[in-house]
N, C-alpha and C. Protein backbone atom coordinates (compact mmCIF):
# COMPACT_ATOMS: atom_id res chain seq x y z
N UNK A 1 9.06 -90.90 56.52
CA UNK A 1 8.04 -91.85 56.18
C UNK A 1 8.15 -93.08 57.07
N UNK A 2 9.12 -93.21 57.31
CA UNK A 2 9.44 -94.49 58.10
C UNK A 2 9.16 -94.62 59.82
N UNK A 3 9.09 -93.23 60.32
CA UNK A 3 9.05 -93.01 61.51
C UNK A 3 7.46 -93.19 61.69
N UNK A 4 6.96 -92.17 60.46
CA UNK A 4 5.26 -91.84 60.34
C UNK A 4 4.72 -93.37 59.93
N UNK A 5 5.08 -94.67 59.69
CA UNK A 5 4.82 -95.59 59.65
C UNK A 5 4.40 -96.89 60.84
N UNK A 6 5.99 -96.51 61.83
CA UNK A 6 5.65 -97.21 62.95
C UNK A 6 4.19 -96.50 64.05
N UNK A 7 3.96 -95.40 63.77
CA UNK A 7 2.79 -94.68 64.38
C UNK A 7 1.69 -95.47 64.38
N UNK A 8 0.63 -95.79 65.70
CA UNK A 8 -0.92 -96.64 65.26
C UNK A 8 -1.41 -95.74 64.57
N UNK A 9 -2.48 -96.25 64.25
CA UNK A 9 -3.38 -96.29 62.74
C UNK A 9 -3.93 -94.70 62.86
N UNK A 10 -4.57 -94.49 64.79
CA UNK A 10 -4.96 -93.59 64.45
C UNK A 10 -4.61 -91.85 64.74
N UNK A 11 -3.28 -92.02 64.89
CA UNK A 11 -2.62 -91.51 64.95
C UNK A 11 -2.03 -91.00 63.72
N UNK A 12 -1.59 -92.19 62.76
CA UNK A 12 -1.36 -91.62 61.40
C UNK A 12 -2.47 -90.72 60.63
N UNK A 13 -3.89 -90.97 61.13
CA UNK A 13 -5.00 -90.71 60.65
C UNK A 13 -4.71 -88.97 61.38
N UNK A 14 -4.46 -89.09 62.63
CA UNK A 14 -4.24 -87.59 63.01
C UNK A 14 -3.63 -86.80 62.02
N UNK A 15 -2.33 -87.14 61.60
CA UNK A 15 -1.11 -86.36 60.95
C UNK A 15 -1.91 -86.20 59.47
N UNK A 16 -2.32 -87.40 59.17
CA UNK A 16 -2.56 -86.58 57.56
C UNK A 16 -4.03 -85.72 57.92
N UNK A 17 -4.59 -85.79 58.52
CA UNK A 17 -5.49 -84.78 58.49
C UNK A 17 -5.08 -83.08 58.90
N UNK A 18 -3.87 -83.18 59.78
CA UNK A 18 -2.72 -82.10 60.13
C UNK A 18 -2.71 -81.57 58.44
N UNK A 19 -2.18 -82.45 58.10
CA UNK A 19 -1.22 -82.14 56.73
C UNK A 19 -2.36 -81.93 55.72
N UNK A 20 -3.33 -82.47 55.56
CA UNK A 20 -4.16 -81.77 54.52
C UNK A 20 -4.90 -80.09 54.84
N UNK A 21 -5.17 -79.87 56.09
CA UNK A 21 -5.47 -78.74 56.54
C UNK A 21 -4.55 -77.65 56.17
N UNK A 22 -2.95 -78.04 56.55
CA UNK A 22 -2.01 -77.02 56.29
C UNK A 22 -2.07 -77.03 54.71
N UNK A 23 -2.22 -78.01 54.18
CA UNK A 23 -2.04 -77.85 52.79
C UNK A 23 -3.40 -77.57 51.62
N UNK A 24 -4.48 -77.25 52.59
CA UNK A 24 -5.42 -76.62 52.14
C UNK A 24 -5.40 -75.24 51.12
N UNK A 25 -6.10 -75.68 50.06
CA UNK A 25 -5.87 -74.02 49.43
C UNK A 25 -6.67 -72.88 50.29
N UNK A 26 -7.35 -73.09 51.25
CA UNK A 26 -8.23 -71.78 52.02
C UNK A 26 -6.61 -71.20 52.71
N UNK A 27 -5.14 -72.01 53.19
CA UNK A 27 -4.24 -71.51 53.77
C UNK A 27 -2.86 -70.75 52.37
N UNK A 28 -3.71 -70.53 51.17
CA UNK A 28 -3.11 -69.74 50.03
C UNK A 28 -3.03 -68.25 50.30
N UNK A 29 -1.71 -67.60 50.54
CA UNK A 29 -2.38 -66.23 50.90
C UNK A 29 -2.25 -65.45 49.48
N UNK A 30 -3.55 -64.66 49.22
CA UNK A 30 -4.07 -63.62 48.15
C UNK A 30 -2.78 -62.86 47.64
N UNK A 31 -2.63 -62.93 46.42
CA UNK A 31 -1.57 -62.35 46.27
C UNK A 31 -1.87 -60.56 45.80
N UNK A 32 -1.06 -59.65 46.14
CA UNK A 32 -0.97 -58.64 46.22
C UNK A 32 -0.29 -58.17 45.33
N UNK A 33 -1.01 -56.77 45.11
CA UNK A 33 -0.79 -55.93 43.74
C UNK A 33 0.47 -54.45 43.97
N UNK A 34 1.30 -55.76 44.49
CA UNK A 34 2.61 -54.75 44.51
C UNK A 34 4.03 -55.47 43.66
N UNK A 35 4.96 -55.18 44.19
CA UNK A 35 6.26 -55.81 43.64
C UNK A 35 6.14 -56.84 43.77
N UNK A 36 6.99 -58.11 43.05
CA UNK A 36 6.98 -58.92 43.58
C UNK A 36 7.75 -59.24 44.77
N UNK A 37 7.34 -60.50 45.74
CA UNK A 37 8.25 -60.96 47.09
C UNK A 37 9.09 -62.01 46.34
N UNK A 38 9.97 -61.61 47.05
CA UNK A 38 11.82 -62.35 47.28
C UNK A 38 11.19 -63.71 46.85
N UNK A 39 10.76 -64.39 47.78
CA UNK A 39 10.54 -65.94 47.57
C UNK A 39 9.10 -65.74 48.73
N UNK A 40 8.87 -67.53 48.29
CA UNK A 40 7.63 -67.65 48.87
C UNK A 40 7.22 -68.97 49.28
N UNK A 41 6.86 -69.83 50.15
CA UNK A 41 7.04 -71.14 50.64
C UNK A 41 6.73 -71.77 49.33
N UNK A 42 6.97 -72.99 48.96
CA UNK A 42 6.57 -73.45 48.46
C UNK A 42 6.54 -74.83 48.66
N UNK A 43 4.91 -75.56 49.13
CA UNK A 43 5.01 -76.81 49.22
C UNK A 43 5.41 -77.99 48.99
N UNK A 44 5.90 -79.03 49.43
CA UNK A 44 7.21 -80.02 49.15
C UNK A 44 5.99 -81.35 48.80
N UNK A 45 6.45 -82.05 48.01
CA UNK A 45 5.65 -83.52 47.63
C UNK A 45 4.55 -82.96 46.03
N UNK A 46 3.99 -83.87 46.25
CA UNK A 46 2.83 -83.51 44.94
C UNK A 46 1.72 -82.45 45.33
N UNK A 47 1.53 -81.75 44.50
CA UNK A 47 0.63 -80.38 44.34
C UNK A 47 -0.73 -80.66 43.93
N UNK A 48 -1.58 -80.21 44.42
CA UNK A 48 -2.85 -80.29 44.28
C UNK A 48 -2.95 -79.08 43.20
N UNK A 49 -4.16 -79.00 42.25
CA UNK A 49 -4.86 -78.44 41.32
C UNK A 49 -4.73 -77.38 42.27
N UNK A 50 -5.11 -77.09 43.01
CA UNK A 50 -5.26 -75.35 43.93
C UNK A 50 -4.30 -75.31 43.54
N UNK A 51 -3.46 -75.89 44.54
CA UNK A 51 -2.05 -75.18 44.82
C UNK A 51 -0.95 -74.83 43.05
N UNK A 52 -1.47 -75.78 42.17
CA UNK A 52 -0.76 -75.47 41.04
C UNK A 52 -1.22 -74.41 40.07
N UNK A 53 -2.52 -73.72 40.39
CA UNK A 53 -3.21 -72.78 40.17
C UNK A 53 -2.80 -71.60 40.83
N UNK A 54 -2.72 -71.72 42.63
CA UNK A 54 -2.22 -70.63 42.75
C UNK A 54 -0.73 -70.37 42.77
N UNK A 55 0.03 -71.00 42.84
CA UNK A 55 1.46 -71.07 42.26
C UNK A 55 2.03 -70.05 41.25
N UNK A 56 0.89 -71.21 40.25
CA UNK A 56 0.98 -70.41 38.89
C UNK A 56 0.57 -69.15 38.35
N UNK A 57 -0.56 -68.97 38.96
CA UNK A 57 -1.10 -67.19 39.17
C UNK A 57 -0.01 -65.97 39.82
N UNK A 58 1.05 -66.99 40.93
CA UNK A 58 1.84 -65.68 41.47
C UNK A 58 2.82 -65.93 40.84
N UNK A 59 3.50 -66.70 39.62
CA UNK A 59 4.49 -66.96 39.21
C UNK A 59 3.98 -65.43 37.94
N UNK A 60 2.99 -66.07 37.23
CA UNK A 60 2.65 -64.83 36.13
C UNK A 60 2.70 -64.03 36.60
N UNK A 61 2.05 -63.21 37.75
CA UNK A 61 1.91 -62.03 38.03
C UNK A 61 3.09 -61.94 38.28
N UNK A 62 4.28 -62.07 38.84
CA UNK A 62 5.39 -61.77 38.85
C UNK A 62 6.34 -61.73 37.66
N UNK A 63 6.00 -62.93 37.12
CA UNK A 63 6.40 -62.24 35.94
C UNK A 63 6.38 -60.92 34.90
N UNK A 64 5.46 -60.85 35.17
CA UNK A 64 4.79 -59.60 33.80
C UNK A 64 4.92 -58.33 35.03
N UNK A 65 5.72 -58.30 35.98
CA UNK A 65 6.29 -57.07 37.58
C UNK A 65 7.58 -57.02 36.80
N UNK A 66 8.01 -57.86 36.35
CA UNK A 66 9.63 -57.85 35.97
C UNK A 66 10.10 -57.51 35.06
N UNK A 67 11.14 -56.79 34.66
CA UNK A 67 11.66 -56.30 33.59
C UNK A 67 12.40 -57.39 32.58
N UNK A 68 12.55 -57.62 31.44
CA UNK A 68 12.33 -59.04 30.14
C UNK A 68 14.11 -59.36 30.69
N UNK A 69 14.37 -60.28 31.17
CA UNK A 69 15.55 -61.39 31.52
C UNK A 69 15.65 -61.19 32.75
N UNK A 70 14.65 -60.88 33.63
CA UNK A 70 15.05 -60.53 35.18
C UNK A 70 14.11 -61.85 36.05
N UNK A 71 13.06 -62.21 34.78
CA UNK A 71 12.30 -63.82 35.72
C UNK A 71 12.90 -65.12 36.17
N UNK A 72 13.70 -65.08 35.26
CA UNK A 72 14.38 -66.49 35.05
C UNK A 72 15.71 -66.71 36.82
N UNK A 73 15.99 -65.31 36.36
CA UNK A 73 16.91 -65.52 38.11
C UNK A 73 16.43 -65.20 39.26
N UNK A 74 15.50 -64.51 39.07
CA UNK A 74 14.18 -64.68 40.30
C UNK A 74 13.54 -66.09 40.65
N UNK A 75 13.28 -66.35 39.25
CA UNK A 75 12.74 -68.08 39.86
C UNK A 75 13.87 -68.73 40.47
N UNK A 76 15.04 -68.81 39.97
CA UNK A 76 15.94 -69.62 40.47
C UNK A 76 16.32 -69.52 41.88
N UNK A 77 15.67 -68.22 42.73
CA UNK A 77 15.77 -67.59 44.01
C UNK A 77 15.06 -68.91 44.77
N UNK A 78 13.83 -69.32 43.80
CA UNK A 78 12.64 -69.58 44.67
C UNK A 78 13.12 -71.39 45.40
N UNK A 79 13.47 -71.09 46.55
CA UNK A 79 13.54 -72.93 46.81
C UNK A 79 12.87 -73.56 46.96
N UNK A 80 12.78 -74.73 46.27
CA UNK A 80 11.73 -75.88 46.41
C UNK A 80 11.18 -75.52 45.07
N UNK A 81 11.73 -74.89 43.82
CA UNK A 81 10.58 -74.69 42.70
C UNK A 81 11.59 -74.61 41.80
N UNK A 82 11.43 -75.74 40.77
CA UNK A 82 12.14 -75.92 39.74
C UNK A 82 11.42 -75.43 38.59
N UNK A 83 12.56 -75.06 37.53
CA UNK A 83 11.92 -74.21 36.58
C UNK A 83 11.09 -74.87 35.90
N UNK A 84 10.85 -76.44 35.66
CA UNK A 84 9.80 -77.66 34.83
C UNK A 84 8.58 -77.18 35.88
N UNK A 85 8.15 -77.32 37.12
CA UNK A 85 7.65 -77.17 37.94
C UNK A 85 7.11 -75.82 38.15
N UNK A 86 7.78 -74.74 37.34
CA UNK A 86 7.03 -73.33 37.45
C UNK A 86 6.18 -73.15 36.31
N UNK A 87 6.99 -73.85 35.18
CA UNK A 87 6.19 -73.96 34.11
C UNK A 87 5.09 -74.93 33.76
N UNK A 88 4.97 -75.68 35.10
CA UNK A 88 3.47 -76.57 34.59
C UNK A 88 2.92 -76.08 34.88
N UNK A 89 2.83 -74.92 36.16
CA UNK A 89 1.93 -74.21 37.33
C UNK A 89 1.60 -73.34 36.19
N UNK A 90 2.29 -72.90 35.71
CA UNK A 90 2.05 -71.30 34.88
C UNK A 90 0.58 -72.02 33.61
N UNK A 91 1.40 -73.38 33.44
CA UNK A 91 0.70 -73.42 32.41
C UNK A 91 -1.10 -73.75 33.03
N UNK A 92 -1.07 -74.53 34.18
CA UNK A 92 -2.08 -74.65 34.35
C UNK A 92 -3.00 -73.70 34.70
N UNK A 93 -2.68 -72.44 35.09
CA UNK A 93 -3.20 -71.24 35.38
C UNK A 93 -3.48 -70.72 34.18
N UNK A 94 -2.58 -70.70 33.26
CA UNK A 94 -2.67 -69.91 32.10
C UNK A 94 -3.84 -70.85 31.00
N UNK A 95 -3.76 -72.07 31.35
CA UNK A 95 -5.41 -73.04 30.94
C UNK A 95 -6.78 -72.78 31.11
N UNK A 96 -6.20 -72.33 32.56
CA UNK A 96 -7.58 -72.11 33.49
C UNK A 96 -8.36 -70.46 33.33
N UNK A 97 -7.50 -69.93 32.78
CA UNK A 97 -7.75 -68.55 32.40
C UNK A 97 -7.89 -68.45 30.92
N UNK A 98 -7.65 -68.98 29.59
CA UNK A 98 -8.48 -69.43 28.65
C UNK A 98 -9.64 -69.78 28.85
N UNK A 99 -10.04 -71.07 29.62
CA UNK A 99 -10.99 -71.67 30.04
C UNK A 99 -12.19 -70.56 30.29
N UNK A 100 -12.36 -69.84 30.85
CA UNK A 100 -13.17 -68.82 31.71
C UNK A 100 -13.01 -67.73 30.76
N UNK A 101 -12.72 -67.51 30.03
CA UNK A 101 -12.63 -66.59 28.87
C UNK A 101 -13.65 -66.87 27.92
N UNK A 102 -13.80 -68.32 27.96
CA UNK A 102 -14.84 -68.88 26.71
C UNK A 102 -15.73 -68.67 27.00
């Protein structure tokens, strides 16, 4: 932050427009109807509604891939994703899918 500070103005203006692009949900890849994967990036700082949606969509679906006490040490695989943090995602997915039910 400190480096990205001394930067002119519009230059900083470059980088976060970098950084919102990469952190675009169009750069979410579709998750697939196989096993689940080992781990999976997971974005660093505060999460946008996409991203805690789709998070939370591949957290469930992986879950309900797994056999009953095998999620919990899988998540713990995942770096950068704390278990408070899997469970807001889950929950907000699991909101959003009530929601659309009605």
């Amino acid at each position: 932050m400190h480096q990205f500070n001394k930067l002119p103005a519009d230059k900083q203006h470059e980088v976060h427009r970098a950084y919102l692009a990469l952190m675009s949900s169009a750069n979410v890849v579709p998750l697939a109807d196989t096993a689940p994967a080992d781990t999976r990036a997971i974005p660093r700082g505060h999460l946008s509604l996409e991203q805690k949606l789709a998070i939370g969509r591949w957290l469930i679906h992986n879950k309900a891939a797994l056999h009953h006490g095998h999620f919990g040490p899988w998540l713990d695989k995942q770096n950068g994703l704390s278990r408070h943090t899997a469970s807001q995602c889950m929950a907000v997915a699991t909101r959003q899918a009530a929601e659309r039910a009605c």
